[in-house]
N, C-alpha and C. Protein backbone atom coordinates (compact mmCIF):
# COMPACT_ATOMS: atom_id res chain seq x y z
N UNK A 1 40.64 96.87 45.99
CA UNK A 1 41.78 96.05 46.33
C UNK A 1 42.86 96.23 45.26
N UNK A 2 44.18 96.40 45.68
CA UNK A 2 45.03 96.71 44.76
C UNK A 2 45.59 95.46 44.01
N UNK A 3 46.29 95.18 42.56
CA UNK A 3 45.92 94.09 41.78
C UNK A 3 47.43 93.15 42.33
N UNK A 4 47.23 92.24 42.38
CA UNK A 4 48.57 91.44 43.17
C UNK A 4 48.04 90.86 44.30
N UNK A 5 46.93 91.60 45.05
CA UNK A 5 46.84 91.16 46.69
C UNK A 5 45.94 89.95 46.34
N UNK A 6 46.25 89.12 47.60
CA UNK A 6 45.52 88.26 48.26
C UNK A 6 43.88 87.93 48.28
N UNK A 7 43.49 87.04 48.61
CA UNK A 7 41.73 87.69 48.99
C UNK A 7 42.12 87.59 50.86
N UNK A 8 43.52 87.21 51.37
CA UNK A 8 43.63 87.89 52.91
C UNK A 8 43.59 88.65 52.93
N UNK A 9 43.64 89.61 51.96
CA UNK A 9 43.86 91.37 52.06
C UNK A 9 42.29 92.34 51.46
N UNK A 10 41.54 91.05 51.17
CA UNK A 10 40.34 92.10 50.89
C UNK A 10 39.45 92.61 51.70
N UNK A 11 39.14 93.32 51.66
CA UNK A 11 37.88 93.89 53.37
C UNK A 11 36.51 93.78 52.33
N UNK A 12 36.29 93.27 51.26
CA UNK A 12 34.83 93.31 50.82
C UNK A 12 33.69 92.40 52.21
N UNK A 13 32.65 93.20 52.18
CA UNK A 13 31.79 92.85 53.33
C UNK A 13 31.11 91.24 52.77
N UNK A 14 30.96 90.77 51.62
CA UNK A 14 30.62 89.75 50.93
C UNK A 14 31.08 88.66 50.61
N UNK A 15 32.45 88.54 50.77
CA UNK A 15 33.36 87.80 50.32
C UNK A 15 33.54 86.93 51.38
N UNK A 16 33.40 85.67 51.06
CA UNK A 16 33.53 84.51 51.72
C UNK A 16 34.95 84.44 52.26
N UNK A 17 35.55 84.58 51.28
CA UNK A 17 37.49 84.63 51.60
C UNK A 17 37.96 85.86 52.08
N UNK A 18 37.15 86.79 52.63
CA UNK A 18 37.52 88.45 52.58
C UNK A 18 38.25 87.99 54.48
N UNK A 19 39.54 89.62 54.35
CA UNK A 19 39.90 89.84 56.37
C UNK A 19 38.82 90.37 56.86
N UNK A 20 37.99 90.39 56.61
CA UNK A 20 36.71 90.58 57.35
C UNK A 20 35.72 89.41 57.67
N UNK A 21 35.74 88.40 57.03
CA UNK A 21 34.82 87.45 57.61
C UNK A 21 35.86 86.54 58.30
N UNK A 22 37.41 86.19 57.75
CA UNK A 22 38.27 85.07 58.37
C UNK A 22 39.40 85.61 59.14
N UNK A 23 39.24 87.02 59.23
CA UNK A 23 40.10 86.64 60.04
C UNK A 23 40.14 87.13 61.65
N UNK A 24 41.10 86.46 62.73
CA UNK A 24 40.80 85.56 63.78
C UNK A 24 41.81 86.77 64.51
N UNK A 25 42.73 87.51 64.36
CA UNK A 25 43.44 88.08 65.37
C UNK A 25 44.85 88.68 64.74
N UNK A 26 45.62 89.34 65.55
CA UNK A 26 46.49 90.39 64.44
C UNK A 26 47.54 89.17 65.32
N UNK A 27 48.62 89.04 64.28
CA UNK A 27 49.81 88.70 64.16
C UNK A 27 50.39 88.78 65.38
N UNK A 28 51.07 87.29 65.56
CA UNK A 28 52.36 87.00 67.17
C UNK A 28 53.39 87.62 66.66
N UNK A 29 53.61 87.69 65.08
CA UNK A 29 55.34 88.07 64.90
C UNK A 29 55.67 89.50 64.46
N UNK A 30 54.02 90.13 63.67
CA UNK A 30 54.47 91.39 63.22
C UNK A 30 53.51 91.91 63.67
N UNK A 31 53.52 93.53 63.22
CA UNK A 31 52.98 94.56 63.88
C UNK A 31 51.63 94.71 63.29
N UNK A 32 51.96 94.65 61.85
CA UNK A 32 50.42 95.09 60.90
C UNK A 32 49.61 94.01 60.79
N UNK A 33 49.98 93.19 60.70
CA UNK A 33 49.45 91.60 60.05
C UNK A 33 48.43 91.27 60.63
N UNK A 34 47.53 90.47 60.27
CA UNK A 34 46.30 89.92 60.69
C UNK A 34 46.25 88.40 60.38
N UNK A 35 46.52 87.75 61.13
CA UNK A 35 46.27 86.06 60.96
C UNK A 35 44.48 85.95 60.18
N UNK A 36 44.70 85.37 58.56
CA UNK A 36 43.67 85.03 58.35
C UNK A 36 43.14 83.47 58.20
N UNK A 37 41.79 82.82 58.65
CA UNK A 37 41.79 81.41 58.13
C UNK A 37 41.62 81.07 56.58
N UNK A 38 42.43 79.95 56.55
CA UNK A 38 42.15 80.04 54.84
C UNK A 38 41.18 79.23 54.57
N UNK A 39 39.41 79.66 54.28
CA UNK A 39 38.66 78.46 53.90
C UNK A 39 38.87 77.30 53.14
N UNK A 40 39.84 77.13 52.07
CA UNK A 40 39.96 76.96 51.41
C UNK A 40 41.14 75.27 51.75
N UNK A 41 41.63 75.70 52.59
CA UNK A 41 42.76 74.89 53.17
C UNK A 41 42.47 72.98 53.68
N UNK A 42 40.97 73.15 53.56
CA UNK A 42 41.04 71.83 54.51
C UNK A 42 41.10 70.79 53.96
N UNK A 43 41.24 69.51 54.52
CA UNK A 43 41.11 69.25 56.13
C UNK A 43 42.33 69.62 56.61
N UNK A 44 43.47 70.18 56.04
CA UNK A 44 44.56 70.87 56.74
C UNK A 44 44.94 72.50 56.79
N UNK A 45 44.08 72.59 57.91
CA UNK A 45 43.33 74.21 58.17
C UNK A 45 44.93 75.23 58.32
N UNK A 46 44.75 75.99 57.99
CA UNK A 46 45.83 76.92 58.20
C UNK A 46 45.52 78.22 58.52
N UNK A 47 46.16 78.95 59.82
CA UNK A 47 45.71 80.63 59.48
C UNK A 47 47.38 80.88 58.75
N UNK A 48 46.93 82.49 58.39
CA UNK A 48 47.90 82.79 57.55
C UNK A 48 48.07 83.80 57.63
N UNK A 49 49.48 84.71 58.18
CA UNK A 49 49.51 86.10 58.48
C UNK A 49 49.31 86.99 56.76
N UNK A 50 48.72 87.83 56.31
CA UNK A 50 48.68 88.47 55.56
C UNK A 50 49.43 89.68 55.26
N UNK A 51 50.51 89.70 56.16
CA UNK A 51 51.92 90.10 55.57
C UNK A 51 53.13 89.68 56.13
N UNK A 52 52.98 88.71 56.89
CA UNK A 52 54.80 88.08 56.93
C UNK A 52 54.42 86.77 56.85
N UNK A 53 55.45 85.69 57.14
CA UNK A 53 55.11 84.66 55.98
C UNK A 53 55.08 83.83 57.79
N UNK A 54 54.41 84.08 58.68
CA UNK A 54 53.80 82.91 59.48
C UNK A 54 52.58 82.47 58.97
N UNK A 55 52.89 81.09 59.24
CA UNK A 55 51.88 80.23 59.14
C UNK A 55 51.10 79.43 60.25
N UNK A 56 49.51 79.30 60.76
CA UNK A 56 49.94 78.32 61.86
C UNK A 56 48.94 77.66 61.40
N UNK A 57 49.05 76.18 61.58
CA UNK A 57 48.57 74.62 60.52
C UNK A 57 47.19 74.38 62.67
N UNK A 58 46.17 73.90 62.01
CA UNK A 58 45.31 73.83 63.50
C UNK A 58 44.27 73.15 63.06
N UNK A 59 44.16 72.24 63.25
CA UNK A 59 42.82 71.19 63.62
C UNK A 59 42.89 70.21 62.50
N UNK A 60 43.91 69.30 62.05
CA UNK A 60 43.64 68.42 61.35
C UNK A 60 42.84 68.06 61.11
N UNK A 61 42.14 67.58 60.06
CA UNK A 61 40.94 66.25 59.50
C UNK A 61 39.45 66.87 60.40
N UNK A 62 39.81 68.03 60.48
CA UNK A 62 38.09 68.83 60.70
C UNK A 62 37.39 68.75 59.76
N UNK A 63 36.63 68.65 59.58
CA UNK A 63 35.17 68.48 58.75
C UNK A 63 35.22 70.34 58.63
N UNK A 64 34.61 71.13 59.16
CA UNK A 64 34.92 72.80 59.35
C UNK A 64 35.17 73.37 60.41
N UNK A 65 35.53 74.26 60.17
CA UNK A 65 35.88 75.81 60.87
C UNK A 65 35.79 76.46 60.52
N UNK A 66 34.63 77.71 61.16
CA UNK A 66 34.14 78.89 61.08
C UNK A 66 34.97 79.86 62.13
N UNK A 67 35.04 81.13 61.94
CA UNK A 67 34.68 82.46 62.57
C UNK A 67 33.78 82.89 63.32
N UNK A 68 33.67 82.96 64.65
CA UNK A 68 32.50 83.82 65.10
C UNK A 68 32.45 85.15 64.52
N UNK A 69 31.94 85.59 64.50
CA UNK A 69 32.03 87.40 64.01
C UNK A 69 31.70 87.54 65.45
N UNK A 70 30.83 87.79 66.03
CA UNK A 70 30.67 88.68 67.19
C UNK A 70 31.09 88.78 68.35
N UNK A 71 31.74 87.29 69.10
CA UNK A 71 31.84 86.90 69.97
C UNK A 71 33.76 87.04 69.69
N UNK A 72 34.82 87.78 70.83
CA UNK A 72 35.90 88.09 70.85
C UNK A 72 36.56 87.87 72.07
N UNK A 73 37.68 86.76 72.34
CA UNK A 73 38.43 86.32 73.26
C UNK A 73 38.84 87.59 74.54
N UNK A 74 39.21 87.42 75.84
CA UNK A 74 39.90 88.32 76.28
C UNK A 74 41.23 88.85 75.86
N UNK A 75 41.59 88.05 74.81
CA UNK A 75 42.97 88.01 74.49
C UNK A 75 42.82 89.01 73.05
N UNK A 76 41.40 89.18 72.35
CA UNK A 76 41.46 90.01 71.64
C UNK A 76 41.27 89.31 70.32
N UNK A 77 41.38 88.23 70.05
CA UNK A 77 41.21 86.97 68.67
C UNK A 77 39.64 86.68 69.11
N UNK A 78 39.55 86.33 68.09
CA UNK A 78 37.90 86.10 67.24
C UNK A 78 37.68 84.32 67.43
N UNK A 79 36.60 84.04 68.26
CA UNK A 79 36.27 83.36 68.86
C UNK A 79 36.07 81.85 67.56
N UNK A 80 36.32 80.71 66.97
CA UNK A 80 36.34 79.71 65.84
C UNK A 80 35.46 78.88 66.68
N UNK A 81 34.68 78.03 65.42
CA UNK A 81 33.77 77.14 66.21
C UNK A 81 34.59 75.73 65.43
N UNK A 82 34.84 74.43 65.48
CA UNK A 82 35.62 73.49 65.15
C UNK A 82 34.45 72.39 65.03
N UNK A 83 34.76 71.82 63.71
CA UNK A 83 33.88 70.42 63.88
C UNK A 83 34.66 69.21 62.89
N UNK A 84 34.32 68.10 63.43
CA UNK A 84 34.95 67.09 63.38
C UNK A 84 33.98 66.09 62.92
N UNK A 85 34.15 64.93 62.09
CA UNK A 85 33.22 63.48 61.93
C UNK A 85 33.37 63.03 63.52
N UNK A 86 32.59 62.19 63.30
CA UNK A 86 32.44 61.36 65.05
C UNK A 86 33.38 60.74 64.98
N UNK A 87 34.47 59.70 64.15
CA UNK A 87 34.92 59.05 63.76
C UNK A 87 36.81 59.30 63.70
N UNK A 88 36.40 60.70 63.58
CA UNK A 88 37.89 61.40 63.43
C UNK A 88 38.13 62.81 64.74
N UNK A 89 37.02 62.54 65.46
CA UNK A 89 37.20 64.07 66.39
C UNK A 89 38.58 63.92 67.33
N UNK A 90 39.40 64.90 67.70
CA UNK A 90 40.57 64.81 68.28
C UNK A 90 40.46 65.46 70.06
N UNK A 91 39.19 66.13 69.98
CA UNK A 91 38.58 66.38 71.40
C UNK A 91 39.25 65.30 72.77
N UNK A 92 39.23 66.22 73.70
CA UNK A 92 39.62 64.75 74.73
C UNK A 92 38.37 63.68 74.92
N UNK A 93 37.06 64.65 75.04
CA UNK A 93 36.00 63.72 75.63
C UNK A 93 34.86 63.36 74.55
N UNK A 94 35.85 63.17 73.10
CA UNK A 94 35.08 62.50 72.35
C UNK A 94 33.67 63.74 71.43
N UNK A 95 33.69 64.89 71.88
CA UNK A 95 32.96 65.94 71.33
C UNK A 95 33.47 66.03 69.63
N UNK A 96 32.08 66.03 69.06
CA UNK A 96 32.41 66.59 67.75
C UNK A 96 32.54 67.79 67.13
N UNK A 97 32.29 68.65 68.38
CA UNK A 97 32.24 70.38 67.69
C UNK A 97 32.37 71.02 68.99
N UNK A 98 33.14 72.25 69.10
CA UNK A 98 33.36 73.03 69.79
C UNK A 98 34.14 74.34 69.73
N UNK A 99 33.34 75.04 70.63
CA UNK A 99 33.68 76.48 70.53
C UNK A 99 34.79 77.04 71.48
N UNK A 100 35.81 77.90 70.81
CA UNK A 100 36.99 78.69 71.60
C UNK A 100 37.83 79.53 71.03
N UNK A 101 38.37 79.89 72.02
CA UNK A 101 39.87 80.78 71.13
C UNK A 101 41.16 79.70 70.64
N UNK A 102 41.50 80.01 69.75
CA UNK A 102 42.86 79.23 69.62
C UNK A 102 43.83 79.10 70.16
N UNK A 103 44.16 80.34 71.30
CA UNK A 103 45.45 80.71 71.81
C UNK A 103 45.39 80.41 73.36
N UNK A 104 43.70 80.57 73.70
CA UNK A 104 43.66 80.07 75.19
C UNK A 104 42.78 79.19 75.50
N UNK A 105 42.23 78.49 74.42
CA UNK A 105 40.90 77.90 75.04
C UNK A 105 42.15 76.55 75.31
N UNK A 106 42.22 75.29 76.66
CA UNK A 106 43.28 74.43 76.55
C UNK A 106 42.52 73.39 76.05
N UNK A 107 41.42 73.09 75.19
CA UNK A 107 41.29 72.22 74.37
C UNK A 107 41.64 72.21 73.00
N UNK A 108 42.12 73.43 72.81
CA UNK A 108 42.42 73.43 71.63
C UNK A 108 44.36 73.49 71.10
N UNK A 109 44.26 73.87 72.63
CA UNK A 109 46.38 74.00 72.54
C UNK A 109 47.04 73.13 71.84
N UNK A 110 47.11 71.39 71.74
CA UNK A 110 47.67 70.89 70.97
C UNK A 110 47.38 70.62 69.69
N UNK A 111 46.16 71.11 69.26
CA UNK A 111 46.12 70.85 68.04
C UNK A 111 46.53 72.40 66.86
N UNK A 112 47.28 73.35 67.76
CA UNK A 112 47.76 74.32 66.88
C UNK A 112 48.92 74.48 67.07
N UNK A 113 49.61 74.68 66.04
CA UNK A 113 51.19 74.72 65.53
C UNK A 113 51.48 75.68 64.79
N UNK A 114 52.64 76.57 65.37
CA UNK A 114 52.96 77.88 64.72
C UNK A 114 53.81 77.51 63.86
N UNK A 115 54.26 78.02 62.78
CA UNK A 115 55.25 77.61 61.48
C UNK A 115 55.96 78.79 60.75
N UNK A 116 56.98 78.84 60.22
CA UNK A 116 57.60 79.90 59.41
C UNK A 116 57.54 79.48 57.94
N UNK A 117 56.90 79.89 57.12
CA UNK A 117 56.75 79.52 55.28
C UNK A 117 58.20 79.84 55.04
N UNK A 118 59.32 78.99 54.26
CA UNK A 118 60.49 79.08 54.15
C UNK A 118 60.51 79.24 52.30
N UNK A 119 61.04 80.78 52.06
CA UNK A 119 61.40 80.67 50.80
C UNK A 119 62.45 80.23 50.04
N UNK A 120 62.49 79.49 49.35
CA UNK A 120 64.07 79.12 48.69
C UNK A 120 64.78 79.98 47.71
N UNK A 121 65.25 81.06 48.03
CA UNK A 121 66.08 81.64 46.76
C UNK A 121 67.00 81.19 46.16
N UNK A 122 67.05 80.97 45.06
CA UNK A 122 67.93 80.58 44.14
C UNK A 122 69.14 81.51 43.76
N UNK A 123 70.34 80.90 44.09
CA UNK A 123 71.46 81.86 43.84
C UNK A 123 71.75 81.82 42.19
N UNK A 124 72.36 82.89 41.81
CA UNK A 124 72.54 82.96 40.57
C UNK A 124 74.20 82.47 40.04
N UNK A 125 75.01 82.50 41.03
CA UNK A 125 76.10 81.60 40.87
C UNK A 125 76.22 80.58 40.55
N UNK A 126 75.27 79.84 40.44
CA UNK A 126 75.80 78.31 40.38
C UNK A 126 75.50 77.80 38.98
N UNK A 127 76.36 76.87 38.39
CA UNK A 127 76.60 76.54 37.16
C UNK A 127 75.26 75.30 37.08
N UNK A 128 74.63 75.55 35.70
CA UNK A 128 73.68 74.31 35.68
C UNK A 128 74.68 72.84 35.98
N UNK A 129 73.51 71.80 36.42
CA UNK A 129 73.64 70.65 36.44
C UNK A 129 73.17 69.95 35.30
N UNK A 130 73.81 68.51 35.02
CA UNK A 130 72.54 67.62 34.17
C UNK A 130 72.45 66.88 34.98
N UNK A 131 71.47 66.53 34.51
CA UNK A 131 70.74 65.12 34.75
C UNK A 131 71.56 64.19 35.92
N UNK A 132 72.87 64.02 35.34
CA UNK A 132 73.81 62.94 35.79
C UNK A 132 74.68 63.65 36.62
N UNK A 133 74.33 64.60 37.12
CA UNK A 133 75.19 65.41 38.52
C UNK A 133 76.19 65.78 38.08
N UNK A 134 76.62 65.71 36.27
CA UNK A 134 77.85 66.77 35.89
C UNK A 134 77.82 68.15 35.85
N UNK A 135 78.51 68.70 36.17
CA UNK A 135 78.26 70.53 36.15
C UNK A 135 78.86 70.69 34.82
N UNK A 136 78.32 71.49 33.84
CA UNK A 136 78.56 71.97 32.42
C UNK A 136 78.79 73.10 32.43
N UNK A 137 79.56 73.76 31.49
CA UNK A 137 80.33 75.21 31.22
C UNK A 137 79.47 75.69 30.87
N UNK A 138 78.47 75.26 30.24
CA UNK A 138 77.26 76.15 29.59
C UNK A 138 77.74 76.02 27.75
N UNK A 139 76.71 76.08 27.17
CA UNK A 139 76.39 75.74 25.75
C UNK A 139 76.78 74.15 25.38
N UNK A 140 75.91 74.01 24.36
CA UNK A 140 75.70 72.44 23.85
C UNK A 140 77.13 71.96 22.92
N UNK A 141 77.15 70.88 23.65
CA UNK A 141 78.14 69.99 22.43
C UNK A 141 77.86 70.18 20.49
N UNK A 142 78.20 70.86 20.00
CA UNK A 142 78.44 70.30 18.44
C UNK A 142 77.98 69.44 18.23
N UNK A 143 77.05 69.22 17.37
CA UNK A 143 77.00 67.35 16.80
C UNK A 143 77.78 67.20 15.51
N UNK A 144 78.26 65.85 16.04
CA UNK A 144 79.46 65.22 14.85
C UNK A 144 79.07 65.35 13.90
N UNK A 145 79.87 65.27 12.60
CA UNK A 145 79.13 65.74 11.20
C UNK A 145 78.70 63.97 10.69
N UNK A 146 79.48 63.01 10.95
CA UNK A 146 79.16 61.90 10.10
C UNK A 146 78.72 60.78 11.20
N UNK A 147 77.93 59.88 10.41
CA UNK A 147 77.37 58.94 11.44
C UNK A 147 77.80 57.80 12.41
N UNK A 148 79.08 57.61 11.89
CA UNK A 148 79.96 56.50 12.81
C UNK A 148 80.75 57.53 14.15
N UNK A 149 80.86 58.83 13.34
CA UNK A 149 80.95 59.92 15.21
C UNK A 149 79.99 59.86 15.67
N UNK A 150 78.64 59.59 15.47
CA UNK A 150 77.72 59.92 15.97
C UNK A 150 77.41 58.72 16.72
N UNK A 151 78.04 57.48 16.25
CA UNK A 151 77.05 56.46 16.89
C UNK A 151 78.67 56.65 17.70
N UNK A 152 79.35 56.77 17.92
CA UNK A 152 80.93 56.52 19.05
C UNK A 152 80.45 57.72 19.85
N UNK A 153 79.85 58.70 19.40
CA UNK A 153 79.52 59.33 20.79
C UNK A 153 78.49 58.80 21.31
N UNK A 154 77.82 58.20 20.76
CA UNK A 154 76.72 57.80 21.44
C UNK A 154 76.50 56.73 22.80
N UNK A 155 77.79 55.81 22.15
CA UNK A 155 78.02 54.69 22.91
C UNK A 155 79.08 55.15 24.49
N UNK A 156 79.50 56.21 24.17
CA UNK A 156 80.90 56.64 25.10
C UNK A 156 80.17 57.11 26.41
């Protein structure tokens, strides 16, 4: 694995976090990408494209979600098994665990939500702020040499 990547990007056959055990189906938005689940995420489960920045957030306040490995949708995505406390399951008929695709099984349709990860770049134009929402020229005030400037700036 090259040094920077992900563990979405590792294919080790061992790895709990590896695109080989989590992940579920190649990308709605790009070509290469592979939606992976992030074990790591819960109880607010997320898959995660592993090269463009979709996100999709799916099964709130699950207890887990697994991967089938063997078993593969007609649609071509990797079959998740879902489980829930008795207490918190979001099922219609009250089930605490169940098996499907994400994209077609319709028990599972409302509880997945596609998302775009929004980066904030910071422009380099803009003049710092302080604290008090004044914009400053940049570099520090001088301090007064004697102490009665010091306490009149202080007070001003």
């Amino acid at each position: 694995m090259k040094k920077g990547n992900g563990c979405n990007n590792c294919s080790h056959p061992n790895c709990a976090y590896s695109l080989n055990t989590n992940g579920v189906s190649s990308c709605v938005e790009c070509e290469l990408g592979v939606l992976v689940l992030d074990p790591s995420s819960g109880p607010k489960w997320k898959l995660g494209c592993n090269r463009c920045d979709i996100i999709i957030n799916l099964f709130e306040d699950a207890q887990k979600i697994a991967v089938i490995d063997e078993e593969v949708c007609e649609c071509g995505a990797q079959l998740v098994t879902v489980e829930y406390k008795s207490d918190k399951t979001k099922f219609a008929d009250d089930r605490t665990e169940m098996s499907g695709c994400i994209f077609c099984s319709p028990h599972f349709s409302n509880l997945v939500e596609k998302h775009k990860a929004v980066s904030f770049a910071r422009s380099n134009n803009r003049r710092p702020v302080r604290p008090n929402n004044r914009v400053t020229r940049g570099g520090a005030r001088p301090k007064p040499k004697d102490k009665m400037a010091q306490l009149a700036a202080y007070f001003v």
